[in-house]
PDB file of N, CA and C in Angstrom:
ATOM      1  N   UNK A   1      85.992 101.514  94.955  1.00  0.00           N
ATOM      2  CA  UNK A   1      85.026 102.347  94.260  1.00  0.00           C
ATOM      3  C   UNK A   1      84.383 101.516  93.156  1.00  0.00           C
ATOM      4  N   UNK A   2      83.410 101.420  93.236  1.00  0.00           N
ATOM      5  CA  UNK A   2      82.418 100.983  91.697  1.00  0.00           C
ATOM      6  C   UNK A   2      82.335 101.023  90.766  1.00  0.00           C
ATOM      7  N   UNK A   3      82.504 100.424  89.938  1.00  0.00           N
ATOM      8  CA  UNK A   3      82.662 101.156  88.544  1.00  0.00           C
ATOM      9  C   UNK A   3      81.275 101.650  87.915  1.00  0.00           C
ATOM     10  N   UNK A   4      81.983 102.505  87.269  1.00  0.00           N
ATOM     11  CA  UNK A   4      80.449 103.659  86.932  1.00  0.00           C
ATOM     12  C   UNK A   4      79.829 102.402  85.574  1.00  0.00           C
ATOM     13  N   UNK A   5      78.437 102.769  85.529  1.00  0.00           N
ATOM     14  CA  UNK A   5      77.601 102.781  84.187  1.00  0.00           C
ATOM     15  C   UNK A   5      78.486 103.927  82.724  1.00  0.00           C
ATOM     16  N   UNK A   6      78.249 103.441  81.936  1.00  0.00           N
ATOM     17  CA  UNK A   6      78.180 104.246  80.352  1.00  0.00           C
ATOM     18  C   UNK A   6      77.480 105.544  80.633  1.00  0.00           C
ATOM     19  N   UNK A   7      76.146 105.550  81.186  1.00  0.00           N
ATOM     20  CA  UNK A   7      75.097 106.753  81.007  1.00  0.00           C
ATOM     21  C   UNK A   7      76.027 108.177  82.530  1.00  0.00           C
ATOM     22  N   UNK A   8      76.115 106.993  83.163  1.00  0.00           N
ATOM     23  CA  UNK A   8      77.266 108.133  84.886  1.00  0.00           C
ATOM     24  C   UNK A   8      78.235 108.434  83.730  1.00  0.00           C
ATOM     25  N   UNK A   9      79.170 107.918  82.868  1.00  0.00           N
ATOM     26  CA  UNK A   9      80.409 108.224  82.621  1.00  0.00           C
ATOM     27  C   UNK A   9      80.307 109.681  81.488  1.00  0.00           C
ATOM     28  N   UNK A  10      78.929 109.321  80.743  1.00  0.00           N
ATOM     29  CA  UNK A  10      79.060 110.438  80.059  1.00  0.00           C
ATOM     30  C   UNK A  10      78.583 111.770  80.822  1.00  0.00           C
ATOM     31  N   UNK A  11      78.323 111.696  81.940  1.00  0.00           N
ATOM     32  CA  UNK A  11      78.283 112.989  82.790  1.00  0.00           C
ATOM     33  C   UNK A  11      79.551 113.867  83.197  1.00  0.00           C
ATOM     34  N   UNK A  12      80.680 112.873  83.336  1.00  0.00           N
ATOM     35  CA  UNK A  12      81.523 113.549  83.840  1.00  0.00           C
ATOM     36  C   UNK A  12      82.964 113.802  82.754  1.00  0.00           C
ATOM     37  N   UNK A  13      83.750 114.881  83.131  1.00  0.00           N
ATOM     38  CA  UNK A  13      84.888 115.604  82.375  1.00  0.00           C
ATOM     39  C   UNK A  13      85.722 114.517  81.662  1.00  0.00           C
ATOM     40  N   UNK A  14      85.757 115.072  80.643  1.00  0.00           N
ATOM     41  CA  UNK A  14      86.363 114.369  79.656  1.00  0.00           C
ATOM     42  C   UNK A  14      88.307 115.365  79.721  1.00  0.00           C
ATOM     43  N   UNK A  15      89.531 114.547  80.007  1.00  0.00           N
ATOM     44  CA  UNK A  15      90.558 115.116  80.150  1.00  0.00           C
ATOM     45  C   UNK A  15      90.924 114.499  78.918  1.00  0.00           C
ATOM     46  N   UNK A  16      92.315 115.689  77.993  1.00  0.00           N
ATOM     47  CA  UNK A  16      92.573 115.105  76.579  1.00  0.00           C
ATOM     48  C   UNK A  16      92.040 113.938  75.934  1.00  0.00           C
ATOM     49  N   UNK A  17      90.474 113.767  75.938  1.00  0.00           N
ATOM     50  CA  UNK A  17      89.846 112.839  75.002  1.00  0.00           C
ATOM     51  C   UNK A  17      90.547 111.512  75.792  1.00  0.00           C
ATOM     52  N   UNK A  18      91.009 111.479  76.287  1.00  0.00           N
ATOM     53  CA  UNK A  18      91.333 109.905  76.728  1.00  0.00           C
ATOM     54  C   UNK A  18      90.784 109.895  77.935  1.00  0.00           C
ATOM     55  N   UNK A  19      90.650 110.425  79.105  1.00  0.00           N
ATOM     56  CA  UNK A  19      90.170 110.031  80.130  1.00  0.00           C
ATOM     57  C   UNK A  19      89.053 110.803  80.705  1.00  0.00           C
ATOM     58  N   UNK A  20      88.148 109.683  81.440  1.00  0.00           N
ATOM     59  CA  UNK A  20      86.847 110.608  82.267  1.00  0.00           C
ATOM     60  C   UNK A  20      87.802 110.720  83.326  1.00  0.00           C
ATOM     61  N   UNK A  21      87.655 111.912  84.054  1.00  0.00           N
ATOM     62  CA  UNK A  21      87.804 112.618  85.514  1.00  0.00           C
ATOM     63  C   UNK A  21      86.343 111.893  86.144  1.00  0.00           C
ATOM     64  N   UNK A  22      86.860 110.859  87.365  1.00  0.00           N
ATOM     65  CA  UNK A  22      85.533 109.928  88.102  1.00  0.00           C
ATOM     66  C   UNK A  22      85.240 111.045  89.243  1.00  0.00           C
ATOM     67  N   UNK A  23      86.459 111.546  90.264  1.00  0.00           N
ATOM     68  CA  UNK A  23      86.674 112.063  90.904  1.00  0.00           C
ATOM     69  C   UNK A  23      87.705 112.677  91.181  1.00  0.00           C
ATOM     70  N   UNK A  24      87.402 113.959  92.431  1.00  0.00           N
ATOM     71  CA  UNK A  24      88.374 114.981  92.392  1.00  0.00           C
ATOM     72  C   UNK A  24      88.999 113.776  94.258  1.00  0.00           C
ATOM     73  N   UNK A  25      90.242 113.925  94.152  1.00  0.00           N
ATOM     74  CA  UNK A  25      90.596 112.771  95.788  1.00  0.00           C
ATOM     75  C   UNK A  25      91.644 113.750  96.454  1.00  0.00           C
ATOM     76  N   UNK A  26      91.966 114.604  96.078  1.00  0.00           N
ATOM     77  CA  UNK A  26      92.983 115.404  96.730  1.00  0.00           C
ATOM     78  C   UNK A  26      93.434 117.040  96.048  1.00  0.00           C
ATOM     79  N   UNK A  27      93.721 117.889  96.436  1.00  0.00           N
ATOM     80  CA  UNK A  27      93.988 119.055  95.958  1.00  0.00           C
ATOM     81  C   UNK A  27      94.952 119.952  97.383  1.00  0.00           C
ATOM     82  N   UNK A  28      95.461 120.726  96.596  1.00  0.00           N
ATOM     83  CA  UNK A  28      96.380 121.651  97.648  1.00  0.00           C
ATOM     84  C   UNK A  28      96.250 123.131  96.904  1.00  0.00           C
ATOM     85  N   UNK A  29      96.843 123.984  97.298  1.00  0.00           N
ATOM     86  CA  UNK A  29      97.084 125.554  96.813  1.00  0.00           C
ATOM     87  C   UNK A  29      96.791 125.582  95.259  1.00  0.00           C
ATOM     88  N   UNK A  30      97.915 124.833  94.561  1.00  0.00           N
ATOM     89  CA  UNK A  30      98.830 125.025  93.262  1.00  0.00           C
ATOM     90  C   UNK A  30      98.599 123.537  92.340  1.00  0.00           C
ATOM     91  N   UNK A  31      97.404 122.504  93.328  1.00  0.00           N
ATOM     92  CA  UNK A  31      97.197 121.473  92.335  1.00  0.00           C
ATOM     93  C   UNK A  31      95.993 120.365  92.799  1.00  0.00           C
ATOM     94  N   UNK A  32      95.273 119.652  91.651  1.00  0.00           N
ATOM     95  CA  UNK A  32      94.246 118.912  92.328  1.00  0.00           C
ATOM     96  C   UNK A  32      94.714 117.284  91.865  1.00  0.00           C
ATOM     97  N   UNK A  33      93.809 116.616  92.667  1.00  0.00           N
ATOM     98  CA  UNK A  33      94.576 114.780  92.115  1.00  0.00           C
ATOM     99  C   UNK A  33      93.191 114.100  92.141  1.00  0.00           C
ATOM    100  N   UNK A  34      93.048 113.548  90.711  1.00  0.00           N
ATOM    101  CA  UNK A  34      91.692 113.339  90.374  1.00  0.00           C
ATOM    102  C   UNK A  34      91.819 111.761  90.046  1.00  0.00           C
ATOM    103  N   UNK A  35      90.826 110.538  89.922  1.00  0.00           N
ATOM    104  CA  UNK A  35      90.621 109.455  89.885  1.00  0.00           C
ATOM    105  C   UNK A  35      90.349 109.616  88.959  1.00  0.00           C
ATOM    106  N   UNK A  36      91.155 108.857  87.694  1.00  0.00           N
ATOM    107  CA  UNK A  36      90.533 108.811  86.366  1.00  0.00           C
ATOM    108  C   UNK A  36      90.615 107.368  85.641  1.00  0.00           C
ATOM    109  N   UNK A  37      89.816 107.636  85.071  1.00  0.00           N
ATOM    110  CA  UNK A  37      89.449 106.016  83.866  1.00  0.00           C
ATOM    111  C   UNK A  37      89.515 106.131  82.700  1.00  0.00           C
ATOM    112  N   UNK A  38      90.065 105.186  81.501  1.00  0.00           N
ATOM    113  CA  UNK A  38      90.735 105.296  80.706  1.00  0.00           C
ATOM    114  C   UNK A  38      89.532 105.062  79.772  1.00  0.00           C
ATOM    115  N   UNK A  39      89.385 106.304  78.707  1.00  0.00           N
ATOM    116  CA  UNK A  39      88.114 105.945  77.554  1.00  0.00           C
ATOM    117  C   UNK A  39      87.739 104.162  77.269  1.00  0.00           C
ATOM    118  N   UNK A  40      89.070 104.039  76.706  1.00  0.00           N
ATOM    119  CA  UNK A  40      89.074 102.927  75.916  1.00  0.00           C
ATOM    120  C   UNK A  40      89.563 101.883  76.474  1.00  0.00           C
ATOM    121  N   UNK A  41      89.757 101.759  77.523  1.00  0.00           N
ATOM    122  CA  UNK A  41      90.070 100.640  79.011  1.00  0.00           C
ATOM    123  C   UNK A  41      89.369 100.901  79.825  1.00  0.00           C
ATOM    124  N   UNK A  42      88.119 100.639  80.245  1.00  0.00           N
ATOM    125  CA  UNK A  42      87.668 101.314  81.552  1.00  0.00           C
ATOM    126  C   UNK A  42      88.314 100.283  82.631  1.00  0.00           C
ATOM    127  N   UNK A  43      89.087  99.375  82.729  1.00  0.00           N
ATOM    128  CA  UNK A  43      89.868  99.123  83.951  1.00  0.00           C
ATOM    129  C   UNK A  43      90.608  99.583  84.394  1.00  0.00           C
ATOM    130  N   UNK A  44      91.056 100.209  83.762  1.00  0.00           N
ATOM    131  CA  UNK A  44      92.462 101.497  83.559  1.00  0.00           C
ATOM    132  C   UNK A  44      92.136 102.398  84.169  1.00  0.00           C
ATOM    133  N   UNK A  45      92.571 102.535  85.306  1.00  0.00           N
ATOM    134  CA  UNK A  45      91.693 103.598  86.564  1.00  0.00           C
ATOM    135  C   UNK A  45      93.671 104.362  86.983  1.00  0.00           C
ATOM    136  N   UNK A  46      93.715 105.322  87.219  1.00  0.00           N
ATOM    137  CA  UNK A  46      94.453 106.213  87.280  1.00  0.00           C
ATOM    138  C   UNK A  46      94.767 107.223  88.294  1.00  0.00           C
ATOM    139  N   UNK A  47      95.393 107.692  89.073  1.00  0.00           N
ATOM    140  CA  UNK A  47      95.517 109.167  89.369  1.00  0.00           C
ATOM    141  C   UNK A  47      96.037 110.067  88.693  1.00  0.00           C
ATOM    142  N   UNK A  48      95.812 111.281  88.608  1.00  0.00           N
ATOM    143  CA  UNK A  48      95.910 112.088  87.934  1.00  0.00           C
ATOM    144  C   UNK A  48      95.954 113.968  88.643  1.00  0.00           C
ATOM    145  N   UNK A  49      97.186 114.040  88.370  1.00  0.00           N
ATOM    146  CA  UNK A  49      98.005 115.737  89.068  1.00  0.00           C
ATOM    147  C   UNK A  49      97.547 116.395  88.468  1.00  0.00           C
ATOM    148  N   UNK A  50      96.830 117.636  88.245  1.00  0.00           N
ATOM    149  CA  UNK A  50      96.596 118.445  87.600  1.00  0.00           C
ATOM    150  C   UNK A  50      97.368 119.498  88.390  1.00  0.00           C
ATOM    151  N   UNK A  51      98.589 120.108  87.967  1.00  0.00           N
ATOM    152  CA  UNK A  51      99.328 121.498  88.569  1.00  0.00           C
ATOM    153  C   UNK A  51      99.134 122.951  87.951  1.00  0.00           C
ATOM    154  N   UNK A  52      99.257 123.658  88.578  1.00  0.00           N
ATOM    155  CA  UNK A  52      99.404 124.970  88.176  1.00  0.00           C
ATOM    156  C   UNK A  52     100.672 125.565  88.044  1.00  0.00           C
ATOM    157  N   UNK A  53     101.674 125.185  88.370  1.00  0.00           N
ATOM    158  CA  UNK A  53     102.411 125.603  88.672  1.00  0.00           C
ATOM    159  C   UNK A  53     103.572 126.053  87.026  1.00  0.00           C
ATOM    160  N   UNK A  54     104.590 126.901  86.799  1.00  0.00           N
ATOM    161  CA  UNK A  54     105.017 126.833  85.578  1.00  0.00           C
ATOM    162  C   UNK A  54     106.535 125.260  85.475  1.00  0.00           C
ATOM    163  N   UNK A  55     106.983 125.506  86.796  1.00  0.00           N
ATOM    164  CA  UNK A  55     107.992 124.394  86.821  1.00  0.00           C
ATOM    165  C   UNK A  55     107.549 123.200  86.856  1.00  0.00           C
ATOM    166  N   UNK A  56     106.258 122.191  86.143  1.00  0.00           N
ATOM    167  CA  UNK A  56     105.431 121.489  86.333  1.00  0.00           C
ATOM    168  C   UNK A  56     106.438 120.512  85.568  1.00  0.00           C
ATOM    169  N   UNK A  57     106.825 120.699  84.369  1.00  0.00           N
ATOM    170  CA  UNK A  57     107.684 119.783  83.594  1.00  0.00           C
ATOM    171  C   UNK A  57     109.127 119.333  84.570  1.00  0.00           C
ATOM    172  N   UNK A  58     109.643 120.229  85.157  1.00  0.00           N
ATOM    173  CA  UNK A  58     110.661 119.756  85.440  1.00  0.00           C
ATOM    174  C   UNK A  58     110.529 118.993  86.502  1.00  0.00           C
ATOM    175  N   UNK A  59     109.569 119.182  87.240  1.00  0.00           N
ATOM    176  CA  UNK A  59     109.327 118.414  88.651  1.00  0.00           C
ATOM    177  C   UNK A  59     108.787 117.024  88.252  1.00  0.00           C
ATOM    178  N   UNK A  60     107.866 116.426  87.076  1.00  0.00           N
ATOM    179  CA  UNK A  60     107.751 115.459  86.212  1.00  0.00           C
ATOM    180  C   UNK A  60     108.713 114.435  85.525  1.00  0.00           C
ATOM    181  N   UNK A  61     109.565 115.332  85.007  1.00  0.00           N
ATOM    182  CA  UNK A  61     110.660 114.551  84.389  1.00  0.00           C
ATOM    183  C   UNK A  61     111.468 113.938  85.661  1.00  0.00           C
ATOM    184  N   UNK A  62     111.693 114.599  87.003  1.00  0.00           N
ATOM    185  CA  UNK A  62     112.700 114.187  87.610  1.00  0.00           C
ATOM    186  C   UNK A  62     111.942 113.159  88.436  1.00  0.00           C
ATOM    187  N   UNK A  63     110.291 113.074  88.809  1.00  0.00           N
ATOM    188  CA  UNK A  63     109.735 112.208  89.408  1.00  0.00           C
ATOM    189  C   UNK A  63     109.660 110.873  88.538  1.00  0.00           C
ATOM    190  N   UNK A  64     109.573 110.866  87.146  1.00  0.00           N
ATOM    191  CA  UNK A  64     109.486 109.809  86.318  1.00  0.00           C
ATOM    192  C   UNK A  64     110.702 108.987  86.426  1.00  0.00           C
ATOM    193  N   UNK A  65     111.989 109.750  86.700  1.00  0.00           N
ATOM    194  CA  UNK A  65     113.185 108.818  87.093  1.00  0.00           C
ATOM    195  C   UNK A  65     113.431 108.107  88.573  1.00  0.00           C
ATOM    196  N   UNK A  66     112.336 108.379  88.956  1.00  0.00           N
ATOM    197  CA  UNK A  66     112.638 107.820  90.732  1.00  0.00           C
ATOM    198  C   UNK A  66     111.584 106.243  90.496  1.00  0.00           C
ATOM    199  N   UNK A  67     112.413 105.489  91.153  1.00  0.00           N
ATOM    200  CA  UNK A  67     111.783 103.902  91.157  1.00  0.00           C
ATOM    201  C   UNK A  67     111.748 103.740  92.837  1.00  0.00           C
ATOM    202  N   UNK A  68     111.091 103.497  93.418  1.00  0.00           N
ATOM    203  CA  UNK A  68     110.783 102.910  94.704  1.00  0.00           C
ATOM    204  C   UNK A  68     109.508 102.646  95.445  1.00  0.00           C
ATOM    205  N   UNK A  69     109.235 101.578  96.104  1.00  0.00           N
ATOM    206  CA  UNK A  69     107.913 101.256  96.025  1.00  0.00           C
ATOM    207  C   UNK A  69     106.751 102.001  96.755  1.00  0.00           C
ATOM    208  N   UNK A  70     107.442 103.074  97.278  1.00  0.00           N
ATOM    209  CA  UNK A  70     106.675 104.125  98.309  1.00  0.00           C
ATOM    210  C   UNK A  70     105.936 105.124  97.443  1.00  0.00           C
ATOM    211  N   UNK A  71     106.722 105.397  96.125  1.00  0.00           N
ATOM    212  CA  UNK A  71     106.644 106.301  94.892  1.00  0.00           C
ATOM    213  C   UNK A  71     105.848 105.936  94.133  1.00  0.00           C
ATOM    214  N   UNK A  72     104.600 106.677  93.862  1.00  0.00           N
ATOM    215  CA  UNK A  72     103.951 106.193  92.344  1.00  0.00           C
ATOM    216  C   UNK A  72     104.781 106.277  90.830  1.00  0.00           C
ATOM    217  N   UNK A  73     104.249 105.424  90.238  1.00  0.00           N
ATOM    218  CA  UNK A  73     104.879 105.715  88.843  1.00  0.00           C
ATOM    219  C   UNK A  73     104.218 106.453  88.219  1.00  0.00           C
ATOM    220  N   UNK A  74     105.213 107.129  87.115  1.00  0.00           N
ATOM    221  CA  UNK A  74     104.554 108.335  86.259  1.00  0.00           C
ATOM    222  C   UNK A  74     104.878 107.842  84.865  1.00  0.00           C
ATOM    223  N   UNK A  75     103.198 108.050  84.584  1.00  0.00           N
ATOM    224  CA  UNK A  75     102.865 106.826  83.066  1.00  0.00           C
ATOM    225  C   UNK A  75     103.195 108.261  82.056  1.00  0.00           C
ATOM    226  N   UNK A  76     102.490 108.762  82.246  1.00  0.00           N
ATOM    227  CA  UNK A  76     102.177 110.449  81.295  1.00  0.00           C
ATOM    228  C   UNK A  76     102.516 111.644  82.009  1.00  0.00           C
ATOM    229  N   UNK A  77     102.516 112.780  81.323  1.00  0.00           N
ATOM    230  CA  UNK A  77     102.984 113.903  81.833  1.00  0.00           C
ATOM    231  C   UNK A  77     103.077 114.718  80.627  1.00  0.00           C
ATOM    232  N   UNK A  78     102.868 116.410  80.858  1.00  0.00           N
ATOM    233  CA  UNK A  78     103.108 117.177  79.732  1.00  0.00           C
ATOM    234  C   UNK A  78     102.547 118.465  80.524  1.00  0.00           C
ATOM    235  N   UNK A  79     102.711 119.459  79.302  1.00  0.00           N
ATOM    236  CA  UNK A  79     102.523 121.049  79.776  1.00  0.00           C
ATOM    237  C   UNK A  79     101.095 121.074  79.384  1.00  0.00           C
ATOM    238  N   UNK A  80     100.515 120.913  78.450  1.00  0.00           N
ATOM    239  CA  UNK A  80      99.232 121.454  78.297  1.00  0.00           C
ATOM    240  C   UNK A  80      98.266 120.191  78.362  1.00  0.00           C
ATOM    241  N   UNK A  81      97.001 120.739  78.308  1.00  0.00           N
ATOM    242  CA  UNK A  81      95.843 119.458  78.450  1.00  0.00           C
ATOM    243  C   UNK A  81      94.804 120.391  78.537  1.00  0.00           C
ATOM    244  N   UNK A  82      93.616 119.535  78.153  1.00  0.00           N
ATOM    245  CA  UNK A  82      92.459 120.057  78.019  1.00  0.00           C
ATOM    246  C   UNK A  82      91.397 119.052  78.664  1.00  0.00           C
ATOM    247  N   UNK A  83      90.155 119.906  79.344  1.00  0.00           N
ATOM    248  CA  UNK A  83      89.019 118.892  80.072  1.00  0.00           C
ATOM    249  C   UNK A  83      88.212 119.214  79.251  1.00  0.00           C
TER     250      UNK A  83
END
């Protein structure tokens, strides 16, 4: 994927002040998985879970302890957030 221009980036969703939402790449029932780039790194390109779900923390904490190379790593995580 390309990296966007300054003038594309300020078009699109801003998630907790740190990241543009580039794109939406996957979604199911109860959650969407968005391509994101880091304000203040734009190399810093990301996926990103957005869940609905209320057991969201616990399913987080226990994915952040799994290491294997099939598994993404989990940089961040939390209950609330704002776009």
């Amino acid at each position: 994927m390309k990296q966007l221009g300054l003038s594309e980036l300020k078009k699109r969703p801003i998630f907790n002040s740190k990241y543009h939402l580039i794109a939406t790449i996957g979604k199911s029932v109860d959650s969407k998985v968005y391509l994101a780039q880091e304000i203040q790194k734009p190399s810093n390109r990301s996926a990103f879970k957005i869940m609905q779900k209320e057991d969201t923390l616990w399913y987080s904490e226990h994915l952040r302890k799994l290491e294997h190379k099939n598994i993404v790593k989990v940089l961040e995580y939390g209950q609330k957030g704002f776009i």
